[in-house]
PDB file of N, CA and C in Angstrom:
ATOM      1  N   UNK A   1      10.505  57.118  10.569  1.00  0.00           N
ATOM      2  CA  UNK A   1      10.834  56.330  11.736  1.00  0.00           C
ATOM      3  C   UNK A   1      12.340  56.385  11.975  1.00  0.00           C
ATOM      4  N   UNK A   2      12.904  56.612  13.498  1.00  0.00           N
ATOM      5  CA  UNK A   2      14.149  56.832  13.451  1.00  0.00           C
ATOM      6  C   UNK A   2      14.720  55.187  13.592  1.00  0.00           C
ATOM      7  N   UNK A   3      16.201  55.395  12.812  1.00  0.00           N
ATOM      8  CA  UNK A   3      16.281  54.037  13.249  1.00  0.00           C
ATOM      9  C   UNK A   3      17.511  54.057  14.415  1.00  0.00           C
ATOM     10  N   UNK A   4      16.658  53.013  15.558  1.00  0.00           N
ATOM     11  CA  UNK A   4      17.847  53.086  16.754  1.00  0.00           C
ATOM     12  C   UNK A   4      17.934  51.524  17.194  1.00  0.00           C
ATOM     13  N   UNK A   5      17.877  50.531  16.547  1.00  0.00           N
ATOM     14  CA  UNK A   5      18.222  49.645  17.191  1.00  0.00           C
ATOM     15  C   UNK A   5      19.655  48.504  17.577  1.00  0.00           C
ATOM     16  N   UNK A   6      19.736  47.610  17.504  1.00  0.00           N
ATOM     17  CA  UNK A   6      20.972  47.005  17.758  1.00  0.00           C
ATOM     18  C   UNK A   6      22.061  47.077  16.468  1.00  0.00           C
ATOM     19  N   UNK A   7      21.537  47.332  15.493  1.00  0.00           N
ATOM     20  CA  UNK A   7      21.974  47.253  14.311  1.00  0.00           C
ATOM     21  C   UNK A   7      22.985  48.519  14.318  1.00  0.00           C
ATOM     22  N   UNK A   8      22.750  49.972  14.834  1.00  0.00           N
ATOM     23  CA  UNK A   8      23.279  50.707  14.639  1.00  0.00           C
ATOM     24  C   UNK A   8      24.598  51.305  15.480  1.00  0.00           C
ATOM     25  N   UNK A   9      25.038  50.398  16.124  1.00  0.00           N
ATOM     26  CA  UNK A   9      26.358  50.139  16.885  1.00  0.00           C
ATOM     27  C   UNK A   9      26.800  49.604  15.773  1.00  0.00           C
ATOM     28  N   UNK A  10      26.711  49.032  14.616  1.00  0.00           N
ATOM     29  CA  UNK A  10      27.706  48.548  13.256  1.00  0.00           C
ATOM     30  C   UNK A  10      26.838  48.906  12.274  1.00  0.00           C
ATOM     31  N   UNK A  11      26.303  49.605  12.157  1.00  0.00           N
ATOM     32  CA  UNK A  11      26.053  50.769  10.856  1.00  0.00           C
ATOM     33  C   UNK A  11      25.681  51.925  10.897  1.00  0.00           C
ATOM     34  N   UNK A  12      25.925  52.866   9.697  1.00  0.00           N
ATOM     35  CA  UNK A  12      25.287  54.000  10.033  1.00  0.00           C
ATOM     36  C   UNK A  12      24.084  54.166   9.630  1.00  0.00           C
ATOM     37  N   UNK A  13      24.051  53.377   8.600  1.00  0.00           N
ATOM     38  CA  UNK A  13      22.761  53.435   7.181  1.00  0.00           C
ATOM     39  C   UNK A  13      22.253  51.789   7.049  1.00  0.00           C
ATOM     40  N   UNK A  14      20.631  51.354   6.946  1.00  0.00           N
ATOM     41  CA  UNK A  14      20.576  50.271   6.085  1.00  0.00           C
ATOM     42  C   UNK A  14      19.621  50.662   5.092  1.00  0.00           C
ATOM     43  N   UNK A  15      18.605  49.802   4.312  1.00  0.00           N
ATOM     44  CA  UNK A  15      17.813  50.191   3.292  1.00  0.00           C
ATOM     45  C   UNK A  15      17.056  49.185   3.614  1.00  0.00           C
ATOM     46  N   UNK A  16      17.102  47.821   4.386  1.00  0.00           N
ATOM     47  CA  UNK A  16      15.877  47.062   4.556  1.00  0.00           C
ATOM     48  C   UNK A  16      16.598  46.200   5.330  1.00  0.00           C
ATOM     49  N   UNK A  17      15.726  45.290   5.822  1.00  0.00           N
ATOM     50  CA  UNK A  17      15.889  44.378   7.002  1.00  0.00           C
ATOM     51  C   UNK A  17      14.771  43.227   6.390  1.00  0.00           C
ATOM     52  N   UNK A  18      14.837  41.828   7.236  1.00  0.00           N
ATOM     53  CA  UNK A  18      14.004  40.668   7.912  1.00  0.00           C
ATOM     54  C   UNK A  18      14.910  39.972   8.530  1.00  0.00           C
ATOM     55  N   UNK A  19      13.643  39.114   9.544  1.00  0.00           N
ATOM     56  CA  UNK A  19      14.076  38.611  10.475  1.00  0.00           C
ATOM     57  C   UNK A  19      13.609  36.586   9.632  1.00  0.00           C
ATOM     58  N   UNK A  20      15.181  36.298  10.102  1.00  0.00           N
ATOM     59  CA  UNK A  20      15.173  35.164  10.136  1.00  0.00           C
ATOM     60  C   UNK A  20      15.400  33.769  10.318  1.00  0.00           C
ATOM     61  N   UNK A  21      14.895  34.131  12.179  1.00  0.00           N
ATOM     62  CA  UNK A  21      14.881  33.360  12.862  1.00  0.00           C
ATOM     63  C   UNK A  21      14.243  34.191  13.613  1.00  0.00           C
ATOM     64  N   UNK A  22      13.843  33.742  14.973  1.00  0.00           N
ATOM     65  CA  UNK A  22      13.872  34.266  16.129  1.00  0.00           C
ATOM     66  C   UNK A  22      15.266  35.061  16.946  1.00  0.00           C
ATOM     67  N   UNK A  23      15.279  36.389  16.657  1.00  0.00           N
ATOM     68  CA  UNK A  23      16.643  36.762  17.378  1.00  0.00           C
ATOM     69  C   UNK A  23      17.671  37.329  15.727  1.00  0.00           C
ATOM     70  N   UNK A  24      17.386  36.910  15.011  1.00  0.00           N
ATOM     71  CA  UNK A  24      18.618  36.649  14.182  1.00  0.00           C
ATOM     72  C   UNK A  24      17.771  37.768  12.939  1.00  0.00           C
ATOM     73  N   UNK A  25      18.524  38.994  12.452  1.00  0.00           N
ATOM     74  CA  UNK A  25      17.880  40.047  11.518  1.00  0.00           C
ATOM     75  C   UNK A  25      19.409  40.202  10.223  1.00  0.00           C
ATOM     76  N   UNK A  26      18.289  39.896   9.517  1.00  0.00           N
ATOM     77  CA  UNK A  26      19.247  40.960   7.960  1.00  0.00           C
ATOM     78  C   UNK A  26      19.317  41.850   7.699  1.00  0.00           C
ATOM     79  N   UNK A  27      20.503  42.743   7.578  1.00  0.00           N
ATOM     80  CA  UNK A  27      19.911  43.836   7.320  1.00  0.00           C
ATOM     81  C   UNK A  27      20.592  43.942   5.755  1.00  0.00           C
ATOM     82  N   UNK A  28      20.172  44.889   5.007  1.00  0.00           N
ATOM     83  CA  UNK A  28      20.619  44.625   3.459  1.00  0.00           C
ATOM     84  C   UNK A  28      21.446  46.401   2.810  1.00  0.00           C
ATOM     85  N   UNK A  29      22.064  46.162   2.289  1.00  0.00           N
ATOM     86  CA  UNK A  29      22.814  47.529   1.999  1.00  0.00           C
ATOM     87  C   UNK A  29      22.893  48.519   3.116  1.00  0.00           C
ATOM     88  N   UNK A  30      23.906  47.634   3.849  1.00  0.00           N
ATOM     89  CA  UNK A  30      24.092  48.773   4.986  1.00  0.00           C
ATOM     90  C   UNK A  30      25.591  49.636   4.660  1.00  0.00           C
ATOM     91  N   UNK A  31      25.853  50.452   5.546  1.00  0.00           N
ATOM     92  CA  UNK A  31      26.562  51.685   5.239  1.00  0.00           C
ATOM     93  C   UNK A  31      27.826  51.158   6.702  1.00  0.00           C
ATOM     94  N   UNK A  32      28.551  50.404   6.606  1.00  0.00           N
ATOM     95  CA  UNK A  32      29.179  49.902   8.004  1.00  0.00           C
ATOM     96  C   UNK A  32      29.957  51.609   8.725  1.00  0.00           C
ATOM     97  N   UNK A  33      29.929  51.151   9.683  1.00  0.00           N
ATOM     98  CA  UNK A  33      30.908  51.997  11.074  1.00  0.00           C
ATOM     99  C   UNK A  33      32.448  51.345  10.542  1.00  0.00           C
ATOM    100  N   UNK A  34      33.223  52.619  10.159  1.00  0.00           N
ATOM    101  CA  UNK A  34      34.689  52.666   9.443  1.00  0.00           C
ATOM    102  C   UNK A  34      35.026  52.288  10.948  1.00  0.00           C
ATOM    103  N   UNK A  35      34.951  52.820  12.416  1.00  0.00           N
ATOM    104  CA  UNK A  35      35.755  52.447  13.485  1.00  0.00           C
ATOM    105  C   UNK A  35      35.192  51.250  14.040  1.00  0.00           C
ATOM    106  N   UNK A  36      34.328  50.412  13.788  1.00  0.00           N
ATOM    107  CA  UNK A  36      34.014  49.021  14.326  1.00  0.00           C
ATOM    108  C   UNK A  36      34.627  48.012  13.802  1.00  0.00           C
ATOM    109  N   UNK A  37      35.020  47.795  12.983  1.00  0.00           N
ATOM    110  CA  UNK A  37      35.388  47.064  12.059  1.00  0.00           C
ATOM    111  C   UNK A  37      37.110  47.035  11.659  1.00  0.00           C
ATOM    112  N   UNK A  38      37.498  45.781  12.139  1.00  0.00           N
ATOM    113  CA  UNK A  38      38.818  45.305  12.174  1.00  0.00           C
ATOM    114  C   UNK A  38      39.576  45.455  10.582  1.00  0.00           C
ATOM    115  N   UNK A  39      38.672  45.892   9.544  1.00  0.00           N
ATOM    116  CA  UNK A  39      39.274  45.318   8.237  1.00  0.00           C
ATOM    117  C   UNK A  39      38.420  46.529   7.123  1.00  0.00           C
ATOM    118  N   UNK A  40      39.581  47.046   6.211  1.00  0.00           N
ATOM    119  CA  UNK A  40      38.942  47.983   5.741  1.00  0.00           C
ATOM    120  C   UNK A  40      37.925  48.572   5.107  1.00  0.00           C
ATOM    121  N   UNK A  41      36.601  49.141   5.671  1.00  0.00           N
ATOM    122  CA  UNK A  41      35.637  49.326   5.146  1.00  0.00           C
ATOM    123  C   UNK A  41      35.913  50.285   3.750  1.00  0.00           C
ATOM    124  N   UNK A  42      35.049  49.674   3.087  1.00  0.00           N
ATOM    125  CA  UNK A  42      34.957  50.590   1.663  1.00  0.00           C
ATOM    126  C   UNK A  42      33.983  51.336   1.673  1.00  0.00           C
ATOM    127  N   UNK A  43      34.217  52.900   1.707  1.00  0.00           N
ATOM    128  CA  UNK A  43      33.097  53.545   0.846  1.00  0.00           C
ATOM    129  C   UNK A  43      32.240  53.555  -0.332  1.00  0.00           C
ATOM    130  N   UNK A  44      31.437  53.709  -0.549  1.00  0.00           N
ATOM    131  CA  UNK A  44      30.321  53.612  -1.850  1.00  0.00           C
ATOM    132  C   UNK A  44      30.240  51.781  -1.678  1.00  0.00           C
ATOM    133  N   UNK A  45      31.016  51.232  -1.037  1.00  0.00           N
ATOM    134  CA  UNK A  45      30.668  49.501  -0.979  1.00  0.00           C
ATOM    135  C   UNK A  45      28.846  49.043   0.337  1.00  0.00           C
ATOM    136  N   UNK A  46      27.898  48.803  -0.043  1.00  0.00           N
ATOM    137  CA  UNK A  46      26.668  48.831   0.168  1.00  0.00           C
ATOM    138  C   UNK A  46      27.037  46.997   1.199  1.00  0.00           C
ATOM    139  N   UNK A  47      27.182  46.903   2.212  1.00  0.00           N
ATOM    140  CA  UNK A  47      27.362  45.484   2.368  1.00  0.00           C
ATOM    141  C   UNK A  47      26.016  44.780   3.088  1.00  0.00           C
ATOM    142  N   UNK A  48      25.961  43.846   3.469  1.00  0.00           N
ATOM    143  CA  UNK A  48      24.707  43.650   3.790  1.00  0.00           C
ATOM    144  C   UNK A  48      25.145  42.615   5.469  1.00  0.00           C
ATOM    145  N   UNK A  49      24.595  43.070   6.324  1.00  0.00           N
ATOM    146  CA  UNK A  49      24.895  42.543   7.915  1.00  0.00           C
ATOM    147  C   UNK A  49      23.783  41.523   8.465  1.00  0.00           C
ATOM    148  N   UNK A  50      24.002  40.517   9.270  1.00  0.00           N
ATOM    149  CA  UNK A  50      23.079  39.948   9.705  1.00  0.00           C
ATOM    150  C   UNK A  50      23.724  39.962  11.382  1.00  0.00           C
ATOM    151  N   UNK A  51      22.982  39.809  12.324  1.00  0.00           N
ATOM    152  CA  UNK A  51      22.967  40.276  13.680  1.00  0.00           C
ATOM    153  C   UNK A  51      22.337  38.988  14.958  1.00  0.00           C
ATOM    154  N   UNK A  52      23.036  38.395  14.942  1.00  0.00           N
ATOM    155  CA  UNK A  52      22.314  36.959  16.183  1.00  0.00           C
ATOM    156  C   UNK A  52      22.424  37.144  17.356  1.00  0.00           C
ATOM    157  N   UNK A  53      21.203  37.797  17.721  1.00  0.00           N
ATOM    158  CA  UNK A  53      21.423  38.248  19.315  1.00  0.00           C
ATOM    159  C   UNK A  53      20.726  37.025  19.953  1.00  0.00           C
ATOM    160  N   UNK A  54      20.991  35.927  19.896  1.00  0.00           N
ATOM    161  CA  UNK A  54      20.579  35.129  20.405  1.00  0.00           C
ATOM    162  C   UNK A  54      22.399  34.444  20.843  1.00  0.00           C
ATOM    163  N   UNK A  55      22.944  34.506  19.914  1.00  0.00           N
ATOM    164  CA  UNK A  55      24.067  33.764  19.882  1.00  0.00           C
ATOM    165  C   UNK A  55      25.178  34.904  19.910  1.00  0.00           C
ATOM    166  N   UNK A  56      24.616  36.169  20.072  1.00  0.00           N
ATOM    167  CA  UNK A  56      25.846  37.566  20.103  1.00  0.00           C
ATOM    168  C   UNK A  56      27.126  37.002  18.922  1.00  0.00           C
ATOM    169  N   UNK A  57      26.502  37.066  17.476  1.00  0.00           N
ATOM    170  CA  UNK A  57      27.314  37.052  16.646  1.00  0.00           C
ATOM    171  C   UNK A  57      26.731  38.252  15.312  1.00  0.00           C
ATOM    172  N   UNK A  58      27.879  38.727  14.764  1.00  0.00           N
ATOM    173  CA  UNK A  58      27.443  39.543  13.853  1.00  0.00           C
ATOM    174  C   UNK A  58      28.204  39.154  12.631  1.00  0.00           C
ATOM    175  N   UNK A  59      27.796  38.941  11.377  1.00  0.00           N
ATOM    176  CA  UNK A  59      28.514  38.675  10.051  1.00  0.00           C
ATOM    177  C   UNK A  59      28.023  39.584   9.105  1.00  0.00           C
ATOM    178  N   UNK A  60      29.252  40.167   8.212  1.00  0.00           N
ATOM    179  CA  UNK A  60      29.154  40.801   6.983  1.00  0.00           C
ATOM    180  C   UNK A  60      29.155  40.421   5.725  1.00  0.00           C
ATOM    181  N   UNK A  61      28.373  40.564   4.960  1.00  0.00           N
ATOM    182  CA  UNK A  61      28.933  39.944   3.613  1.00  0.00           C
ATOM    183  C   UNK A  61      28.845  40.707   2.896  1.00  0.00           C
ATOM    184  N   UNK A  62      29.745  41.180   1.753  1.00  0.00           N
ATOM    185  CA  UNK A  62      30.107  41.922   0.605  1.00  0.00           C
ATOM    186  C   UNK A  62      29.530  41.416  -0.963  1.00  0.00           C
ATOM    187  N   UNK A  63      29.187  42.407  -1.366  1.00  0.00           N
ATOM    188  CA  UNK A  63      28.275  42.023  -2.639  1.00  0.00           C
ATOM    189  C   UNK A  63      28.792  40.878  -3.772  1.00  0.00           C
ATOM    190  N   UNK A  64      30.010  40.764  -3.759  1.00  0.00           N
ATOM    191  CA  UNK A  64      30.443  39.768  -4.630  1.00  0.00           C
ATOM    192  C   UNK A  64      30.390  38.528  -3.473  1.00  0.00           C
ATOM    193  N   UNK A  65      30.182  38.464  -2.175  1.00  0.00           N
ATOM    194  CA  UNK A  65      30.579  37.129  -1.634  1.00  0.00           C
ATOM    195  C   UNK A  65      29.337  36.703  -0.640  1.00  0.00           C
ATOM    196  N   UNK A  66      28.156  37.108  -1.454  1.00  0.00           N
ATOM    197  CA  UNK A  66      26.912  36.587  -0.623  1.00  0.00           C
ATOM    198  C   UNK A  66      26.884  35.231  -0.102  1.00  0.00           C
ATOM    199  N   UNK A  67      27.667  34.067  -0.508  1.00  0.00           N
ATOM    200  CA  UNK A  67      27.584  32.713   0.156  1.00  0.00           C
ATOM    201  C   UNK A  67      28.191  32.370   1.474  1.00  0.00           C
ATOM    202  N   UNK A  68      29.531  33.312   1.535  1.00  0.00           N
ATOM    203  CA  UNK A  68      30.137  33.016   2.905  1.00  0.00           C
ATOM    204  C   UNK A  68      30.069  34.672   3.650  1.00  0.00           C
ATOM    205  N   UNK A  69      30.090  34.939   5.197  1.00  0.00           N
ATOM    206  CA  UNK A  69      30.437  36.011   5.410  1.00  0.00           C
ATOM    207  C   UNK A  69      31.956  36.572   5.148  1.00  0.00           C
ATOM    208  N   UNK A  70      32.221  37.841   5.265  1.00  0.00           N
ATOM    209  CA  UNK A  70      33.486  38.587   4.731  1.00  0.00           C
ATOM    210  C   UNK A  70      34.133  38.498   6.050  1.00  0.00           C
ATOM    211  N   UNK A  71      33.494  38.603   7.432  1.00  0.00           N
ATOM    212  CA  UNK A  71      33.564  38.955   8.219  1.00  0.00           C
ATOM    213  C   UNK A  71      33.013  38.569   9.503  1.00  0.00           C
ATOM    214  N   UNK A  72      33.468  37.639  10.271  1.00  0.00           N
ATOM    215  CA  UNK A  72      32.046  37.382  11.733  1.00  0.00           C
ATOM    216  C   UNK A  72      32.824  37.481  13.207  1.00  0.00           C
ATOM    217  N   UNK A  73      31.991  37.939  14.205  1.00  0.00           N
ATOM    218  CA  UNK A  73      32.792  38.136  15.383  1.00  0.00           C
ATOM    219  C   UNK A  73      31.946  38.059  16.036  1.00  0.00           C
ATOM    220  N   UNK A  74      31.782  37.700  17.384  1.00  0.00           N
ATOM    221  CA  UNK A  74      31.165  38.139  18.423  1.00  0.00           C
ATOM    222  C   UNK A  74      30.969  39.126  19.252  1.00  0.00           C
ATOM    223  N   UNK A  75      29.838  39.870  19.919  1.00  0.00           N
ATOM    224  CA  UNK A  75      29.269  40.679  20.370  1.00  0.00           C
ATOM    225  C   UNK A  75      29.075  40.623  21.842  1.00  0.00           C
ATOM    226  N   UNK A  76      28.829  41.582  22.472  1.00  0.00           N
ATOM    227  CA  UNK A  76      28.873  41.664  24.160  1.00  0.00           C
ATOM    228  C   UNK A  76      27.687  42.793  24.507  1.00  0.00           C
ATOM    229  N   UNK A  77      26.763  42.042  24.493  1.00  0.00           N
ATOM    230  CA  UNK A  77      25.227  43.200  24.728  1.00  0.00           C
ATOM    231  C   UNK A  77      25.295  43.277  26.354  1.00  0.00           C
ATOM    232  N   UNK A  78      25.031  44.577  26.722  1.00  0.00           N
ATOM    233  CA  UNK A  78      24.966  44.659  27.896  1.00  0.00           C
ATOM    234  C   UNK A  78      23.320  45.517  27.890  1.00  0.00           C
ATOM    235  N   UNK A  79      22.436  45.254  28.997  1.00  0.00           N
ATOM    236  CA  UNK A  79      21.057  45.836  28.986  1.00  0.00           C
ATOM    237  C   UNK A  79      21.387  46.717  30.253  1.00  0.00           C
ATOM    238  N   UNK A  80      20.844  48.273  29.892  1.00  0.00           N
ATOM    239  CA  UNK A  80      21.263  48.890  30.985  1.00  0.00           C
ATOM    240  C   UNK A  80      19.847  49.596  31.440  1.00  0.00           C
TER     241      UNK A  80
END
């Protein structure tokens, strides 16, 4: 299955996903986009993204800091 969904405007790679909420997806060991991202992505670093298209917010969290995100910003979906 190819993967093409919202997720992949900020990653290149994940390894699994759920949804949890309505709108709102995890995705887990993802592979981030080095040019999306304001702050330096690490290679071989596996981070894990969650995606609120309900609320157009996206947060990262890094394997040592699963309680808070590393990272959160808002998003601008346009449907074309």
């Amino acid at each position: 299955m190819e993967k093409q969904g919202i997720e992949m405007q900020f990653v290149n790679e994940w390894d699994g996903w759920d949804e949890h909420d309505c709108g709102v997806l995890y995705f887990t060991n993802v592979q981030l986009k080095h040019d999306v991202f304001p702050f330096p992505v690490q290679d071989g670093v596996w981070y894990d993204l969650l995606v609120d298209t309900q609320k157009c917010v996206v947060e990262v969290y890094a394997p040592d800091e699963q309680d808070e995100p590393v990272f959160t910003s808002k998003f601008k979906a346009t449907l074309i």
